[in-house]
N, C-alpha and C. Protein backbone atom coordinates (compact mmCIF):
# COMPACT_ATOMS: atom_id res chain seq x y z
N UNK A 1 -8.81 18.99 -1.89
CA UNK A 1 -9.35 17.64 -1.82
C UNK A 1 -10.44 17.60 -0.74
N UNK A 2 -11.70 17.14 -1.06
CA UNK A 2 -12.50 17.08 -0.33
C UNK A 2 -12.73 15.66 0.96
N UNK A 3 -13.42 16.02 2.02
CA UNK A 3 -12.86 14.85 3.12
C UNK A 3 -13.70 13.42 2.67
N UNK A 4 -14.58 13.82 1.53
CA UNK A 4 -15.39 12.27 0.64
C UNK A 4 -14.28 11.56 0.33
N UNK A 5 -13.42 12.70 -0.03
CA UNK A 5 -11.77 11.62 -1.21
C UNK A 5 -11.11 11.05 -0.17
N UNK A 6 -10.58 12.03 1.41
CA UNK A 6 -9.68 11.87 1.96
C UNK A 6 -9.74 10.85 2.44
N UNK A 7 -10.73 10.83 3.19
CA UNK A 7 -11.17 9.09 3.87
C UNK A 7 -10.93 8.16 3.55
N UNK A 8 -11.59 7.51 2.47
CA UNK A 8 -11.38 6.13 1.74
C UNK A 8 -9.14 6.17 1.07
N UNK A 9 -8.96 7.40 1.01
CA UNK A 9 -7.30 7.39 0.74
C UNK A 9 -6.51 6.87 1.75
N UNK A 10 -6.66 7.64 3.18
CA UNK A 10 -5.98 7.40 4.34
C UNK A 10 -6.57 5.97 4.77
N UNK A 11 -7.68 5.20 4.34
CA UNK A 11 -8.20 4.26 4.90
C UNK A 11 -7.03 2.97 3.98
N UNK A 12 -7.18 3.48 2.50
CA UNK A 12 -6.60 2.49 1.98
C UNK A 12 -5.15 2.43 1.81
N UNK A 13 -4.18 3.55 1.99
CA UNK A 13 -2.99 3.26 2.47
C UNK A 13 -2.89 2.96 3.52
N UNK A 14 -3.84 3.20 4.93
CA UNK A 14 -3.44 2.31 5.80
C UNK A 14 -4.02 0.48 5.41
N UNK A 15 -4.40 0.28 4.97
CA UNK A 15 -4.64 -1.29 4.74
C UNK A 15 -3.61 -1.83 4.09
N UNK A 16 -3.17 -1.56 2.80
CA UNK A 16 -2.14 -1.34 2.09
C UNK A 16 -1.13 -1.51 2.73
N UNK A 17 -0.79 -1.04 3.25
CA UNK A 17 0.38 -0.90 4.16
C UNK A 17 0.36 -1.40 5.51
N UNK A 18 -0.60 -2.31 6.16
CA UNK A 18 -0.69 -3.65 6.64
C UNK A 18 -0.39 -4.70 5.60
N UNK A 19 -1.20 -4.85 4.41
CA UNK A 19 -0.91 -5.87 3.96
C UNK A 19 0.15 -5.91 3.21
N UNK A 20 1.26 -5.46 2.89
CA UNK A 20 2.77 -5.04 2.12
C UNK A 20 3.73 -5.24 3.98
N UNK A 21 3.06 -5.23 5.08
CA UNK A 21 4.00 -5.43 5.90
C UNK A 21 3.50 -6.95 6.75
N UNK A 22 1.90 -7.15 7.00
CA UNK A 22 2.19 -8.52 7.68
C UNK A 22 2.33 -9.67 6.97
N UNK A 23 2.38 -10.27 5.90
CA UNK A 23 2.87 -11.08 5.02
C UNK A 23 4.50 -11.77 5.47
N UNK A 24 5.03 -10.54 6.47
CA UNK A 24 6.68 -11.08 6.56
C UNK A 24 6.26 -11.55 8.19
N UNK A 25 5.29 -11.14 8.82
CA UNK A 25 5.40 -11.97 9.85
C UNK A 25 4.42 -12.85 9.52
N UNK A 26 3.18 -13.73 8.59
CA UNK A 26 3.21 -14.79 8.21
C UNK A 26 3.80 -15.61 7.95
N UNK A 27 4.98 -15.11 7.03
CA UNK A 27 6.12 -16.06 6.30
C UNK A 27 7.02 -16.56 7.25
N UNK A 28 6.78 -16.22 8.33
CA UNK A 28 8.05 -16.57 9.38
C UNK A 28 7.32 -17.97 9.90
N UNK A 29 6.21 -17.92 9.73
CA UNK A 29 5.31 -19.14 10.12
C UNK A 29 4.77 -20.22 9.23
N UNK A 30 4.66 -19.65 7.53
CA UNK A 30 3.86 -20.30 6.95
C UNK A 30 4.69 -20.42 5.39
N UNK A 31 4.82 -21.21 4.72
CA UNK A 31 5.30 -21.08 3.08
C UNK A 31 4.70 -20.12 2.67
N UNK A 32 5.09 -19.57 1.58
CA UNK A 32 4.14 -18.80 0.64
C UNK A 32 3.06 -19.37 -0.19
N UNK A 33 3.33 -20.53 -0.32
CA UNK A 33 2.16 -21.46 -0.71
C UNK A 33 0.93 -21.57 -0.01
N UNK A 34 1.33 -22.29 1.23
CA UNK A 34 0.33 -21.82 2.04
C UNK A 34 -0.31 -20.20 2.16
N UNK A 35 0.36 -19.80 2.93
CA UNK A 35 0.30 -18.25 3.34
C UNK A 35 -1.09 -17.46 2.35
N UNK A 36 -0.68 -18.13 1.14
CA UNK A 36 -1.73 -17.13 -0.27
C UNK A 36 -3.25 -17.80 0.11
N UNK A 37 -3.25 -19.26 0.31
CA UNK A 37 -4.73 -20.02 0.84
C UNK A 37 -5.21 -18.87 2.03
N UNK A 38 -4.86 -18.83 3.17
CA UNK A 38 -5.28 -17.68 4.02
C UNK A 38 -5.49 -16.57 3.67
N UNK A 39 -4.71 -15.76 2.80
CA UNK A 39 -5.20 -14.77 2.32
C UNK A 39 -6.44 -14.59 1.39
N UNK A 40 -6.73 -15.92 0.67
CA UNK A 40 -7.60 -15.98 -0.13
C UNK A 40 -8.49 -15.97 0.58
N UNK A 41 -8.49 -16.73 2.19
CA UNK A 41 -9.96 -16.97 2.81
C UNK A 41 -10.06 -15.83 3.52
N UNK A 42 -9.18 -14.58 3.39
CA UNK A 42 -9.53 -13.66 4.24
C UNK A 42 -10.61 -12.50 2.89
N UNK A 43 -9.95 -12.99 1.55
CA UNK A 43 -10.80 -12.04 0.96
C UNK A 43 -11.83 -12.49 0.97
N UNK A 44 -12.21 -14.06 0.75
CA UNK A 44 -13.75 -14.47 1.01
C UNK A 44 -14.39 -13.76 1.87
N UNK A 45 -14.23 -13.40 3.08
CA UNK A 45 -14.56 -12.99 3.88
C UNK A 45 -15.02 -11.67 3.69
N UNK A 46 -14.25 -10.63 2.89
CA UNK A 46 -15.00 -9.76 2.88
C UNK A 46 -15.44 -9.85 1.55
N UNK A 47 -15.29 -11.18 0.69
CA UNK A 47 -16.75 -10.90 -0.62
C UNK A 47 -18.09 -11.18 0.26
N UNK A 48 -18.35 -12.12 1.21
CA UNK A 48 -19.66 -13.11 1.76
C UNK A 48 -19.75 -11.23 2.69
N UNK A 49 -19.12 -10.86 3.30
CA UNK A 49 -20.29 -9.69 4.08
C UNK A 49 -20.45 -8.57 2.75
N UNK A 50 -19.54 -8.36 1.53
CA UNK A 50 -20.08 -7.21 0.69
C UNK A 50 -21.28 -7.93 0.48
N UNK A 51 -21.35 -9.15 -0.33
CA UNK A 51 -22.15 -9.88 -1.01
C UNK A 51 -23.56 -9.64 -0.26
N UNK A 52 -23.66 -9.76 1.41
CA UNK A 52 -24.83 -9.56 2.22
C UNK A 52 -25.09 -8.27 2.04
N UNK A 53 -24.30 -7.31 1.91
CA UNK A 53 -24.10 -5.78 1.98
C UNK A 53 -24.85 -5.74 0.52
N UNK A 54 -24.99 -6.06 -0.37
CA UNK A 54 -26.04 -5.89 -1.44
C UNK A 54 -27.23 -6.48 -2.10
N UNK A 55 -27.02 -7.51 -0.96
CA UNK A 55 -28.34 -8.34 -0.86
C UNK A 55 -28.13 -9.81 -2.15
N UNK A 56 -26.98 -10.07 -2.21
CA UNK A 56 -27.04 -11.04 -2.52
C UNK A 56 -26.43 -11.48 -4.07
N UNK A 57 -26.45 -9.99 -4.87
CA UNK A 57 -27.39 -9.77 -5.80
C UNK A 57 -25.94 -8.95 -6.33
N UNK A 58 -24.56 -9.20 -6.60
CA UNK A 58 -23.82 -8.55 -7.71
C UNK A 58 -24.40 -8.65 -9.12
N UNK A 59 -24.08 -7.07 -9.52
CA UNK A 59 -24.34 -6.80 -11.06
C UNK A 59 -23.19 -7.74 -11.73
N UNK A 60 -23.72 -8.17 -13.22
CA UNK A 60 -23.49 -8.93 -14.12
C UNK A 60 -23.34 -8.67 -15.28
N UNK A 61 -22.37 -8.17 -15.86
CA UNK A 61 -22.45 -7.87 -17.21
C UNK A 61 -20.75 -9.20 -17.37
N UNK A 62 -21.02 -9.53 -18.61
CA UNK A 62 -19.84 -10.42 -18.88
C UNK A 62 -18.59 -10.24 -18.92
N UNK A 63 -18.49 -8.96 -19.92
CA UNK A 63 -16.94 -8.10 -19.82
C UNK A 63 -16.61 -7.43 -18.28
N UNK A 64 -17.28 -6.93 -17.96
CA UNK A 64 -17.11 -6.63 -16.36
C UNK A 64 -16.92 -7.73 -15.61
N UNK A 65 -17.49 -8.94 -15.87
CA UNK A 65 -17.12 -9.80 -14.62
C UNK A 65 -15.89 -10.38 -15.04
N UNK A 66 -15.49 -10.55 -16.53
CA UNK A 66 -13.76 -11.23 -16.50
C UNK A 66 -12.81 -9.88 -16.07
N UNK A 67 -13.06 -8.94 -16.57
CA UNK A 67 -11.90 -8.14 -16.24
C UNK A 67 -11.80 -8.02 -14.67
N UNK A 68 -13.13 -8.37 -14.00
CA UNK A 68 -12.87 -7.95 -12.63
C UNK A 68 -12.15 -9.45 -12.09
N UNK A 69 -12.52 -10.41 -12.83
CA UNK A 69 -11.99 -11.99 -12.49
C UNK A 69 -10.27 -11.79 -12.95
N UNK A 70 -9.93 -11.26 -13.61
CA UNK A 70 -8.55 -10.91 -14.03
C UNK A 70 -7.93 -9.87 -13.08
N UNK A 71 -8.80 -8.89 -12.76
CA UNK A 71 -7.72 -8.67 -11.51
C UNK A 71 -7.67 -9.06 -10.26
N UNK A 72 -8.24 -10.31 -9.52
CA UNK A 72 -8.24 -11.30 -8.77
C UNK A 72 -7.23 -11.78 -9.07
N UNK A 73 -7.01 -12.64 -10.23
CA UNK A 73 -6.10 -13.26 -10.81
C UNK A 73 -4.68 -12.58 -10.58
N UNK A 74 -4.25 -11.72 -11.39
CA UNK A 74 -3.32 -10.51 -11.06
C UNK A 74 -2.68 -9.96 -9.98
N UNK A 75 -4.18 -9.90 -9.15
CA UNK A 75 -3.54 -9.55 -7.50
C UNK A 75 -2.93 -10.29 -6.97
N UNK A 76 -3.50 -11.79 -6.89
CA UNK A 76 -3.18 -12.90 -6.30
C UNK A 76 -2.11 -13.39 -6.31
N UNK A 77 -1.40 -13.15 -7.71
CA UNK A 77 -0.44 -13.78 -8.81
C UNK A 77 0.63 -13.15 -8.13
N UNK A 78 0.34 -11.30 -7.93
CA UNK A 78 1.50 -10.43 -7.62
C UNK A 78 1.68 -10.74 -5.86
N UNK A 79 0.45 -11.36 -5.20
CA UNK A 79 1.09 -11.28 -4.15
C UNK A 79 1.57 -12.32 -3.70
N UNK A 80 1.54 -13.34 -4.19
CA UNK A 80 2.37 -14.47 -3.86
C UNK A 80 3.75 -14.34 -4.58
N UNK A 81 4.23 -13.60 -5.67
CA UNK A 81 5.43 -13.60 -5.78
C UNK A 81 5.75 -12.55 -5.01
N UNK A 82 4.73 -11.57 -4.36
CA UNK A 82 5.74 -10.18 -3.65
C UNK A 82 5.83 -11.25 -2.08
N UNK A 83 4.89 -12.51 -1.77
CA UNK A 83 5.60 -13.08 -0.54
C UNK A 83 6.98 -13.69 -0.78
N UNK A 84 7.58 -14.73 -2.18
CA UNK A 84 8.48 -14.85 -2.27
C UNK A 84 9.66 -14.08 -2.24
N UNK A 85 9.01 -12.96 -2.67
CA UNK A 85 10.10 -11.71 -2.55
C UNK A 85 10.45 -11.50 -1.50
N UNK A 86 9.79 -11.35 -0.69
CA UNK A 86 9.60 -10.67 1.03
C UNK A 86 10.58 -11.99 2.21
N UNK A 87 10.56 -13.45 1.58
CA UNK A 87 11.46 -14.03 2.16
C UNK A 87 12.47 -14.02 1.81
N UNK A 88 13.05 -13.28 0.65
CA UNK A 88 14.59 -13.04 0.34
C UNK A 88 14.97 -11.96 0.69
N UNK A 89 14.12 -10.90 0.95
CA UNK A 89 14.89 -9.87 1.59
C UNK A 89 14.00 -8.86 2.69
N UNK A 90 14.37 -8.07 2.85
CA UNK A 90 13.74 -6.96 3.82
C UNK A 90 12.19 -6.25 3.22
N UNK A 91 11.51 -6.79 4.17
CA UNK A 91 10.58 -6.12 3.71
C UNK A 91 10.68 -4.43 3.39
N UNK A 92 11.52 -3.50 4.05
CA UNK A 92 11.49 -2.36 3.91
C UNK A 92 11.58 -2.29 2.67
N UNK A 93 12.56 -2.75 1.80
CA UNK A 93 12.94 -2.60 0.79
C UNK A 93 12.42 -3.18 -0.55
N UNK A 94 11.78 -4.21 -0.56
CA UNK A 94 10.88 -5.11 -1.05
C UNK A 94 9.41 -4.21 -1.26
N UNK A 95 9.19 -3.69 -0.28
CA UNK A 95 7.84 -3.40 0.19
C UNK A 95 8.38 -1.77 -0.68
N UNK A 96 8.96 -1.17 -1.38
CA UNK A 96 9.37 -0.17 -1.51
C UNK A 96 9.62 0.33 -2.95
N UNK A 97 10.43 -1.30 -3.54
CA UNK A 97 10.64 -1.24 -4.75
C UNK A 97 9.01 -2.20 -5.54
N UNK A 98 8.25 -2.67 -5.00
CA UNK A 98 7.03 -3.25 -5.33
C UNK A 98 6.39 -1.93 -5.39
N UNK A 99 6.26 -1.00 -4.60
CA UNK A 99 5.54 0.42 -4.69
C UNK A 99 5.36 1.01 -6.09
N UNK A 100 6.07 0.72 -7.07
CA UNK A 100 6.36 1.25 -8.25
C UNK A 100 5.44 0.35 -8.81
N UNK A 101 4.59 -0.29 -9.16
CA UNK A 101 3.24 -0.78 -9.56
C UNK A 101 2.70 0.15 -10.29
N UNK A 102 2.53 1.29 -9.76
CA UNK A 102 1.28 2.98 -10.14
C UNK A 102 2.26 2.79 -11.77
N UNK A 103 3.24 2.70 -11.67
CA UNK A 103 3.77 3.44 -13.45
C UNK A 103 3.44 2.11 -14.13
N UNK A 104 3.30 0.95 -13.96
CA UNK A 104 2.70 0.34 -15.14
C UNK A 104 1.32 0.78 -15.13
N UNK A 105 0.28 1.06 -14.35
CA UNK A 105 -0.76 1.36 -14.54
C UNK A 105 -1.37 2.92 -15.45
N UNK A 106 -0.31 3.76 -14.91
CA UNK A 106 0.00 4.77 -15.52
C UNK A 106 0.07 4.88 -17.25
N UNK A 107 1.33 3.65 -17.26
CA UNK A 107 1.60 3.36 -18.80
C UNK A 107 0.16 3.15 -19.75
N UNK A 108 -0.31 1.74 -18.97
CA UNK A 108 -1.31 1.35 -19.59
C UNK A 108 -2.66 2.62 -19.89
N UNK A 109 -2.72 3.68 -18.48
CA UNK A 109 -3.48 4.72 -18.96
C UNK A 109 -3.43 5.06 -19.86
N UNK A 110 -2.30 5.81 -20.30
CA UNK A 110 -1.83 6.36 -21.10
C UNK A 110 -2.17 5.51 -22.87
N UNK A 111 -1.56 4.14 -22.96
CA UNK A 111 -1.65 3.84 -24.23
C UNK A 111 -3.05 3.11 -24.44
N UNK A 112 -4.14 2.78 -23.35
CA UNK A 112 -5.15 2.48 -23.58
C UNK A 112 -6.40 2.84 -23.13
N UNK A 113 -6.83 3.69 -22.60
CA UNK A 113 -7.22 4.84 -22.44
C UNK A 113 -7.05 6.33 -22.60
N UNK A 114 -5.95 6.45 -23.41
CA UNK A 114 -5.64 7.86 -23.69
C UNK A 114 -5.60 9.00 -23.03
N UNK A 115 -4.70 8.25 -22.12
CA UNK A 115 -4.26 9.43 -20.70
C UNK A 115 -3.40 10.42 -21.14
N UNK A 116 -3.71 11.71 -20.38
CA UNK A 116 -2.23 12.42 -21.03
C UNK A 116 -1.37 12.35 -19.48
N UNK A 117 -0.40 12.83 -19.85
CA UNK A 117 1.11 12.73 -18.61
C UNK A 117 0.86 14.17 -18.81
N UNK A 118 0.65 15.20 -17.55
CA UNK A 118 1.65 16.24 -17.33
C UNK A 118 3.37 16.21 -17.09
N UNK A 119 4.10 17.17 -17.72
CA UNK A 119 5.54 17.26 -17.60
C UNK A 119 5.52 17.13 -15.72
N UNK A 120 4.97 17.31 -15.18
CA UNK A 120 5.01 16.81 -13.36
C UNK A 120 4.71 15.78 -13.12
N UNK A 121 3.88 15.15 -13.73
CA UNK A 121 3.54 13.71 -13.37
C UNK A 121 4.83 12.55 -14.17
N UNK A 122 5.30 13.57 -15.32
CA UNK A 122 6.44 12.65 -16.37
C UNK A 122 8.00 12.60 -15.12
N UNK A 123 8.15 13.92 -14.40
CA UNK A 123 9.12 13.94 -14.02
C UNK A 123 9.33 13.01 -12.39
N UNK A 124 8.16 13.03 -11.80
CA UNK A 124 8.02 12.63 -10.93
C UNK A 124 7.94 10.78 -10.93
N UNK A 125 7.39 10.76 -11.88
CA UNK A 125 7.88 8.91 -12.83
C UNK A 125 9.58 8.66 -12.53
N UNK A 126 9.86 9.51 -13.82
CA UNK A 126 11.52 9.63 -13.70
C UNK A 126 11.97 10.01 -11.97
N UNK A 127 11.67 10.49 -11.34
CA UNK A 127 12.24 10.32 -9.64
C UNK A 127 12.24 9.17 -9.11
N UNK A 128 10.79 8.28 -8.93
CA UNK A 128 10.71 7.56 -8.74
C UNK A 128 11.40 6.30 -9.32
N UNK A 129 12.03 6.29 -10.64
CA UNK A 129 12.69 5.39 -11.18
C UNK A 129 13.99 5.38 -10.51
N UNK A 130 14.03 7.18 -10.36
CA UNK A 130 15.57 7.05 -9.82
C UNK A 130 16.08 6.48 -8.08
N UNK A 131 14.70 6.57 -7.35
CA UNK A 131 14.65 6.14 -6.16
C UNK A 131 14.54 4.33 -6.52
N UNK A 132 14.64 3.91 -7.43
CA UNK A 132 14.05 2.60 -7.45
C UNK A 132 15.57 2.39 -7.40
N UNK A 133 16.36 2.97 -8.71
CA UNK A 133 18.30 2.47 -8.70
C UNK A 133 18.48 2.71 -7.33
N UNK A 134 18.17 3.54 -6.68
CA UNK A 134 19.17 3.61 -5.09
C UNK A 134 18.52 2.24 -4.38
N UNK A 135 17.51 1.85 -4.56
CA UNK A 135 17.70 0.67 -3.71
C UNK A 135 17.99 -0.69 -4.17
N UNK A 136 18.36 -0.94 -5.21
CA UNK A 136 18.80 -1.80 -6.30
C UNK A 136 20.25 -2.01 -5.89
């Protein structure tokens, strides 16, 4: 793996993994109702400096802009129920069994884009399912 890939990886599991952990010390302060408004104004924040960062001027094609408006939607959707989640129980654990996200995406590779599964990538699914029963 080259250090072009490594960077932006280690950059985004560490963000990732701020935002899957401070959400539970929001919630100690804020509803989840609330809580999602702040988060929304924190992504504003970084659309208005990308937005300067390209001069103003996002590309436009129609199908590209709903699918990208759908996973706004999606994100948003999942993280206000992963805050409801996060006030019923431990984040460790919450924050752990939400991790398993990658295999629906996986799935969807697979049946709509025509991904193939290596038998390592199939088995390592199946681990992860099985790490999902132990914390269940």
């Amino acid at each position: 793996m080259n250090l072009a890939l490594i960077i932006p990886v280690i950059a985004t599991v560490l963000l990732w993994g701020c935002m899957v952990f401070l959400p539970k010390l929001a919630l100690a302060e804020l509803s989840p109702l609330s809580a999602i408004i702040y988060e929304i104004c924190g992504g504003l924040t970084v659309a208005i400096f990308v937005l300067i960062f390209i001069g103003g001027r996002p590309e436009f094609n129609l199908r590209g802009a709903a699918l990208a408006y759908s996973v706004g939607i999606c994100g948003f959707l999942g993280t206000l129920t992963y805050f409801y989640a996060i006030t019923k129980g431990p984040v460790s654990t919450i924050a752990t069994m939400t991790a398993m996200y990658p295999i629906v995406a996986i799935i969807c590779g697979v049946f709509f884009l025509n991904e193939t599964l290596t038998i390592k990538q199939t088995i390592g699914i199946g681990l992860s399912l099985c790490g999902l029963l132990l914390l269940v």
